[in-house]
Structure formats: structure tokens, C-alpha cells
Protein backbone atom coordinates (compact mmCIF):
# COMPACT_ATOMS: atom_id res chain seq x y z
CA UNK A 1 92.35 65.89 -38.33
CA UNK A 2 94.43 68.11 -36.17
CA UNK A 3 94.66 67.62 -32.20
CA UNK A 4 93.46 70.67 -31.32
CA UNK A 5 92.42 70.16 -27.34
CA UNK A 6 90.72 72.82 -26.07
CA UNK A 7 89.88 71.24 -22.37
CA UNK A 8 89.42 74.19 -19.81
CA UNK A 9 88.73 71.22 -16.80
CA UNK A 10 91.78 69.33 -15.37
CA UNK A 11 92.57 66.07 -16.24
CA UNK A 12 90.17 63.43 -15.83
CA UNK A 13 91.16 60.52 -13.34
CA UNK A 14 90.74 56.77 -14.80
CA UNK A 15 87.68 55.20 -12.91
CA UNK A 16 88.59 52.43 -10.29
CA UNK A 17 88.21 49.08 -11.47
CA UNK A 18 85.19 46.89 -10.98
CA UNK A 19 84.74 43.33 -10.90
CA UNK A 20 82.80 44.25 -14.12
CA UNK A 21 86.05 46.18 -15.69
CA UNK A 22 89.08 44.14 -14.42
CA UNK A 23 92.38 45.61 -14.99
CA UNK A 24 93.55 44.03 -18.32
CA UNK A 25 96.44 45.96 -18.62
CA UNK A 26 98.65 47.88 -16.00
CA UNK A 27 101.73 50.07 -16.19
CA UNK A 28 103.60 51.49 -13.59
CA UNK A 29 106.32 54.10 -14.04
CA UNK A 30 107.25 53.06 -17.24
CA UNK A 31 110.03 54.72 -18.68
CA UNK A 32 111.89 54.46 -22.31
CA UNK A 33 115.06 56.03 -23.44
CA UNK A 34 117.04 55.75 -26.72
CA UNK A 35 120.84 56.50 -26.61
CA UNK A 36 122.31 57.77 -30.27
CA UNK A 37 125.84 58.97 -29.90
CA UNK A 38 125.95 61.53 -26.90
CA UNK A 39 122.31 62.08 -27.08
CA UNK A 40 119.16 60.14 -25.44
CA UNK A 41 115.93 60.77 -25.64
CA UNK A 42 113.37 60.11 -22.92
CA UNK A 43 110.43 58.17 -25.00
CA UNK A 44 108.33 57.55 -22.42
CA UNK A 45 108.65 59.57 -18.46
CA UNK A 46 107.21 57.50 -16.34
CA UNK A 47 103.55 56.47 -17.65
CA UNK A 48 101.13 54.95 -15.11
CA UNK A 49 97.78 53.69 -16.70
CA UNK A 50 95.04 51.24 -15.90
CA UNK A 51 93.10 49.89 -18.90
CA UNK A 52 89.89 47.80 -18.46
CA UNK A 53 89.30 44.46 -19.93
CA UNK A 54 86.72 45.17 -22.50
CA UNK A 55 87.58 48.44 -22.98
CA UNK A 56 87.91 50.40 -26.08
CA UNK A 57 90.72 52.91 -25.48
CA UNK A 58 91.61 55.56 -28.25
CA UNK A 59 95.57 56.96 -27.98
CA UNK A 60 95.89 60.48 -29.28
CA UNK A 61 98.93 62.58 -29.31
CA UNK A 62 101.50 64.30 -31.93
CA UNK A 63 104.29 62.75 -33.67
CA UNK A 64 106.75 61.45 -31.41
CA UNK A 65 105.09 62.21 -28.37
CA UNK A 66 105.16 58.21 -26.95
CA UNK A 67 102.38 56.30 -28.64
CA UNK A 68 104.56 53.90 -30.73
CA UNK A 69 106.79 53.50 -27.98
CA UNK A 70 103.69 52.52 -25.48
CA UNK A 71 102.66 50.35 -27.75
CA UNK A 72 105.92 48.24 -28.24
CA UNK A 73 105.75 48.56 -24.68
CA UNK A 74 102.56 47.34 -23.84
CA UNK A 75 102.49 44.75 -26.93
CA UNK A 76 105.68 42.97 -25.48
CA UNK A 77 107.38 44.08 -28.62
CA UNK A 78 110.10 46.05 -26.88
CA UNK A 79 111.81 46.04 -23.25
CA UNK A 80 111.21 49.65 -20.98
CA UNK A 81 114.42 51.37 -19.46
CA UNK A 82 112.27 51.02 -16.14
CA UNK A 83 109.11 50.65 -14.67
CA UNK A 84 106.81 47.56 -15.69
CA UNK A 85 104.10 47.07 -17.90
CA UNK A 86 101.76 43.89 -16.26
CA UNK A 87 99.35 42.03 -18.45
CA UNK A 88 96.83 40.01 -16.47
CA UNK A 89 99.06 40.55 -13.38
CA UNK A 90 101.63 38.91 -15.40
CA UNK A 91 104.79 40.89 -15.11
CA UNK A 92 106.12 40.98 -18.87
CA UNK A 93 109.19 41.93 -17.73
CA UNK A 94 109.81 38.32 -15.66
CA UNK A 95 109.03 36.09 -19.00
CA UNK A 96 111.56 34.35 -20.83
CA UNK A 97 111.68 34.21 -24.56
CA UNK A 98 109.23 31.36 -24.81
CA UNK A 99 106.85 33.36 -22.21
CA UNK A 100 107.00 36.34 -23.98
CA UNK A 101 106.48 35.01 -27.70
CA UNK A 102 103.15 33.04 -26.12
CA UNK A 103 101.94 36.03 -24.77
CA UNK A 104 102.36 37.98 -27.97
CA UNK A 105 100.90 35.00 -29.86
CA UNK A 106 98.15 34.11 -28.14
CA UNK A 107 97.19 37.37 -25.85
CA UNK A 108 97.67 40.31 -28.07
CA UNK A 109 96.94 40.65 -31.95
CA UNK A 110 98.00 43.89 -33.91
CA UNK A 111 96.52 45.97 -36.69
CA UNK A 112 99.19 47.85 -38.11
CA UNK A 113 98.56 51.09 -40.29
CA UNK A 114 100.65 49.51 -43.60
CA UNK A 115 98.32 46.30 -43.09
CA UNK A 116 101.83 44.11 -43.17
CA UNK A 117 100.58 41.01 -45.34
CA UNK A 118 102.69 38.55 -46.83
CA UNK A 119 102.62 39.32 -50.20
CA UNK A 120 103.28 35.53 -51.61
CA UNK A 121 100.83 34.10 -49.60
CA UNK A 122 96.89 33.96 -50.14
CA UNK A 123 94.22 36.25 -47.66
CA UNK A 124 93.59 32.33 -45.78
CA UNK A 125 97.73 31.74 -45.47
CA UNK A 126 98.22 35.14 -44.07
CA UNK A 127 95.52 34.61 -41.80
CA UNK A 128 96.26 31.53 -40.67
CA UNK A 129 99.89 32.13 -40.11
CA UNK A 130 99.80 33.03 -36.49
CA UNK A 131 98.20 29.61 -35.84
CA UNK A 132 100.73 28.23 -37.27
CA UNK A 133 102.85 29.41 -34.53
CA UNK A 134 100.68 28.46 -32.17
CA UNK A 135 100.71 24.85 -33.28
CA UNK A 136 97.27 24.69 -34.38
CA UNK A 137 97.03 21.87 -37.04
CA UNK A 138 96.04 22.69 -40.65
CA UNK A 139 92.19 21.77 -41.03
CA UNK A 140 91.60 23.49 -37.77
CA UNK A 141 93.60 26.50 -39.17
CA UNK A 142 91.41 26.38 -42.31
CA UNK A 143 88.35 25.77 -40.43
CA UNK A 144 89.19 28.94 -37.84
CA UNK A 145 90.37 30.80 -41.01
CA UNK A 146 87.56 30.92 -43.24
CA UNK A 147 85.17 31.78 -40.12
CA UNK A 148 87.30 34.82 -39.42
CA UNK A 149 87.22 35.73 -43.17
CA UNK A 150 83.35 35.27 -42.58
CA UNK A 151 83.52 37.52 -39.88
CA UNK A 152 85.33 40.48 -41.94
CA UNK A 153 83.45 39.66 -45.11
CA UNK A 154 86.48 38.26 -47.43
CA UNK A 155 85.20 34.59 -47.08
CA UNK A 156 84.59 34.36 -51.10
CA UNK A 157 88.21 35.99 -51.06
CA UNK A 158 90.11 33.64 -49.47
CA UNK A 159 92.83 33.01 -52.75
CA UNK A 160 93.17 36.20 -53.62
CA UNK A 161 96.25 37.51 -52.80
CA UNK A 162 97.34 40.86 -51.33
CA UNK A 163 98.35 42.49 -54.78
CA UNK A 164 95.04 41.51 -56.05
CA UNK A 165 93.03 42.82 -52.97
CA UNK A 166 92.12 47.19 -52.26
CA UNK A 167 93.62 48.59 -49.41
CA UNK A 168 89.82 48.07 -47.31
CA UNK A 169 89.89 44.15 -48.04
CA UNK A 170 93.90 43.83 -47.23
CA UNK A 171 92.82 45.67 -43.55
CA UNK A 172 89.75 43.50 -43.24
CA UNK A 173 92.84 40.86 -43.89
CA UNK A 174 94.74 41.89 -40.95
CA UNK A 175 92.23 42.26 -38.60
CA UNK A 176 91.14 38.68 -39.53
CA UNK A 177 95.11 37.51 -38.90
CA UNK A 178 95.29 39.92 -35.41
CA UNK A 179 91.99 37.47 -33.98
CA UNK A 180 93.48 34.58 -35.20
CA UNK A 181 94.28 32.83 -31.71
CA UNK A 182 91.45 34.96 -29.85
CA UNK A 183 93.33 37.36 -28.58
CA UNK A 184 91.92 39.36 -25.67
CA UNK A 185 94.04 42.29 -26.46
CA UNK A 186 93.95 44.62 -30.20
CA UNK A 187 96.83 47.27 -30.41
CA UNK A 188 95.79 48.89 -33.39
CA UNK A 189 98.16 51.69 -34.71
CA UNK A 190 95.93 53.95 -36.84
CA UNK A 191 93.94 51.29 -38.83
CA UNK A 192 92.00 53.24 -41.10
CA UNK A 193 94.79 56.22 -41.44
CA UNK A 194 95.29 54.79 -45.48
CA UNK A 195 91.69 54.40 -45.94
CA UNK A 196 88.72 56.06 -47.94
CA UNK A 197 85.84 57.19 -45.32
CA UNK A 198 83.53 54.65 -46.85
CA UNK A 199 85.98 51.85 -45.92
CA UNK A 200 87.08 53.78 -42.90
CA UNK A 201 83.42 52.87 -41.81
CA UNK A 202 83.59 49.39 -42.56
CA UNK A 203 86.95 48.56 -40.56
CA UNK A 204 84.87 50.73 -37.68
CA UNK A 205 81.73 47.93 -37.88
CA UNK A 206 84.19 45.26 -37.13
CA UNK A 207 86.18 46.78 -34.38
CA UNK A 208 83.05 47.84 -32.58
CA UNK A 209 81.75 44.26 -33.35
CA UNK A 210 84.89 42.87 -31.83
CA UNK A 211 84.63 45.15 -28.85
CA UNK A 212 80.79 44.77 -28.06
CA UNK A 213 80.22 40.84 -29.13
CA UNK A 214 83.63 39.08 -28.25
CA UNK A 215 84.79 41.24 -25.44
CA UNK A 216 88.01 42.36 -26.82
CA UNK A 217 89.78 45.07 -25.56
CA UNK A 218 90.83 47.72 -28.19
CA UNK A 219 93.65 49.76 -27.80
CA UNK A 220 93.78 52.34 -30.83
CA UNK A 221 96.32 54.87 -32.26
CA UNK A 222 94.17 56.77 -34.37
CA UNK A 223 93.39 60.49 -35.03
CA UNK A 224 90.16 59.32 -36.71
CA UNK A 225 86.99 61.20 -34.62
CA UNK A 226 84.79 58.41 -35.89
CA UNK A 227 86.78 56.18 -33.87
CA UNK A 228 87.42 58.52 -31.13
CA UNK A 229 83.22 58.67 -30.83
CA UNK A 230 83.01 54.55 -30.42
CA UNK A 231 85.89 54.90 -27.81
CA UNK A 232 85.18 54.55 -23.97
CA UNK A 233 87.83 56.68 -22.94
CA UNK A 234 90.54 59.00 -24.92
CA UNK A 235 93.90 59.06 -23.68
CA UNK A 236 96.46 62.35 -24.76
CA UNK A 237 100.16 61.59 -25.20
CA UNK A 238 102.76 64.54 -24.95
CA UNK A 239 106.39 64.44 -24.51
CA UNK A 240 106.23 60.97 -23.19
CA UNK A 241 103.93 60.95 -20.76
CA UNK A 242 99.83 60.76 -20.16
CA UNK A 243 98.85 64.44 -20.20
CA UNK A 244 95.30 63.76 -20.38
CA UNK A 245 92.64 60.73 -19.89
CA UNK A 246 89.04 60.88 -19.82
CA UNK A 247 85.67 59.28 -20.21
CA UNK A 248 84.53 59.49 -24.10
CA UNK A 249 81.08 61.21 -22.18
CA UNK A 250 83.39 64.72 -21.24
CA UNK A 251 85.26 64.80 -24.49
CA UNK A 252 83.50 66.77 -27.32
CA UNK A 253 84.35 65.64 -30.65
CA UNK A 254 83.81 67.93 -33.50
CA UNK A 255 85.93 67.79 -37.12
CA UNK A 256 89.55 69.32 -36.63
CA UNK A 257 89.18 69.85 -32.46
CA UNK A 258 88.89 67.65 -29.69
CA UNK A 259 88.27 69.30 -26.24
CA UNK A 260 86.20 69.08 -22.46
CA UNK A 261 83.30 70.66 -21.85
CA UNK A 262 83.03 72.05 -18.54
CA UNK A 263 81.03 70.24 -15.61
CA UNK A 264 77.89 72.20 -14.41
């Protein structure tokens, strides 16, 4: 599905925070440049964004407009140029090595679109392998494991290994791994973008569950409109910066175009 915005109202404004929505995440002129030879190229130009705990947040934009590059930000996976990206008030920027891998261990899981599994190791080893990190000791693991596998409907699939699994069950994998050490944060980068729309809808169920049941915040790449509908607010990338944000309730959503409707 093509971005094909056809909003005729300006920009919508992120609501304030409530002590219902806390600020989960916080950015403040964050800025990314790459440097190839004489060249550089601006990433991101100075993105300043609010996103609520709880809230399920769909990313839209074209190819290298800045999503990737927010994300990195955001997931502590890269450093920005300037600005700062703060994660429960936590400046990212101020953590050492040891901060920084906690954080991305135990705050933030990730759904990537290529599902990234270990292909030696069972569905329960690749779940379980962020807990190993985390020092969690092996029944625990197990125990935590096979709930999780429960929870995505693979628990009778727990030996099976990625070669031996359909693309659906080896997402339904990695979303197991990403909640592994109950992460409050999901940066998903277009999770259902190799899937059939029948197993499009089942990776959907379980994000929504997340979101709903276990208050997780969702943070989602996708160009998927089923997705975009369970969102609570849509945010447009373009030439590295936020060109649009709004409430899911002022976005139409029809198949190939995504636009406003007008107030009044």
C-alpha cells in the first residue's frame, strides 16, 4: 500500500500528557548525519516527539525518509549527531555501555521484518536467549519461555526449529523473544511486511493483545492499514523529520490512501 496522504488540515499537535499517558519516550532535537567521502546526509533534522506509555504508535513514511534511523535512535541501537532521545527521563545519551545494554535488554524488545532467529537453536532457545543475558537462570527461562510460546500459540512448537517453522510461526517466534524480559517498549519494523493477510491478522491479535492487556507501548514501522486502524496515533516521516502526527480518530484509512478529513 502506497502513502498516498491526502490531508487538506494542518498538522495535528501530539496531546499533552496525562498522569494517565505518561511520557514513555521523549526526543528533543534529534539530529543524525552520515559522512561517506565528501558527502553527508542529514538522517534525521531535528525530530521532537512525545510518545505515551501505553501507546500504540504507527511510523509511516517513504524509503529513506528517517524511520530506521529513529528507530536505532530511539531503541539505543545507535548514537544521534545531536539532540537527545530520553527514555523514562533517562537520558540515553549519559549511560555507559553496561547502562545502555540493560536498557536495551530489559526496556525495549524488537520485532524485526526478517524475524532474525537463530537458525541452530530451537523456537524455546531463541526465545529464551535474551534472558540469558539478563541472567535469568535456566528453569525460570524455560518456565517464562513456554508461557510466552503459550501466549503466541507455538507452545506444542517449542523444538521445532526455524527451518522447520512458516514465516507466521517464526514471527509469532520473535515476538515471543522481543517480551522475553517484559519489556515496556516494542519497536517493531514492519512485522507483518513478509506475511500472508491471514497471518498478517494473527501477528495483529497479539500486538493488540500486548498493547490492551500488558500495557506495552508499540512503536510500529509498518505500511499495513490494518495496523494503522489499531494504532492510537499515526506519525508521517519525510526527509528526516516529523511532517505529520495525528490522532488515529482524524486519519481516514482506506486501501492505497491515507489522508485527514476536515474538522466541521
Amino acid at each position: 500500500m502506497n502513502d498516498t496522504s491526502t490531508a487538506r488540515t494542518p498538522p495535528a499537535s501530539a496531546p499533552a500528557p496525562t498522569e494517565e499517558q505518561p511520557v514513555i519516550i521523549r526526543t528533543r532535537q534529534l539530529k543524525k548525519s552520515y559522512r561517506m567521502g565528501l558527502v553527508t546526509t542529514e538522517a534525521l533534522r531535528g525530530v521532537d516527539v512525545e510518545i505515551h506509555r501505553g501507546e500504540f504508535l504507527c511510523v509511516m513514511g517513504p524509503s529513506g525518509s528517517g524511520k530506521s534511523t529513529f528507530f536505532n535512535m530511539v531503541g539505543g541501537l545507535d548514537s544521534p549527531t545531536s539532540g537527545r532521545v530520553f527514555i523514562d527521563e533517562v537520558d540515553v545519551a549519559q549511560l555507559n555501555a553496561v547502562e545502555l545494554a540493560f536498557l536495551r535488554c530489559r526496556k525495549i524488545g524488537y520485532i524485526f521484518q526478517t524475524y532474525n532467529l537463530v537458525q541452530y537453536m530451537t523456537c524455546l532457545e531463541n526465545v529464551t536467549v535474551p534472558m540469558a543475558f539478563a541472567g535469568v537462570d535456566a528453569d525460570e527461562a524455560r518456565e517464562r519461555g513456554m508461557a510466552l510460546l503459550d501466549l503466541v500459540g507455538l507452545k506444542d512448537r517449542w523444538f521445532h526449529k526455524p527451518i522447520e517453522m512458516s514465516g507466521g510461526q517464526q514471527q509469532r517466534t520473535a515476538i515471543a523473544r522481543a517480551m522475553a524480559n517484559h519489556p515496556a517498549i516494542l519497536l517493531c519494523d514492519e512485522p507483518t511486511g513478509n506475511l500472508d493477510l491471514k497471518t498478517g491478522a494473527e501477528i495483529h491479535r497479539i500486538l493488540q493483545q500486548l498493547n490492551e492487556e500488558r500495557g506495552v507501548t508499540i512503536i510500529c514501522a509498518t505500511h499495513d492499514h490494518r495496523l494503522i486502524d489499531m494504532a492510537d496515533r499515526i506519525m508521517w516521516f519525510r526527509d528526516g523529520q516529523v511532517e505529520r502526527l495525528a490522532d488515529r480518530r482524524d486519519v481516514t484509512v482506506e486501501t492505497g490512501a491515507i489522508g485527514g478529513e476536515e474538522n466541521g
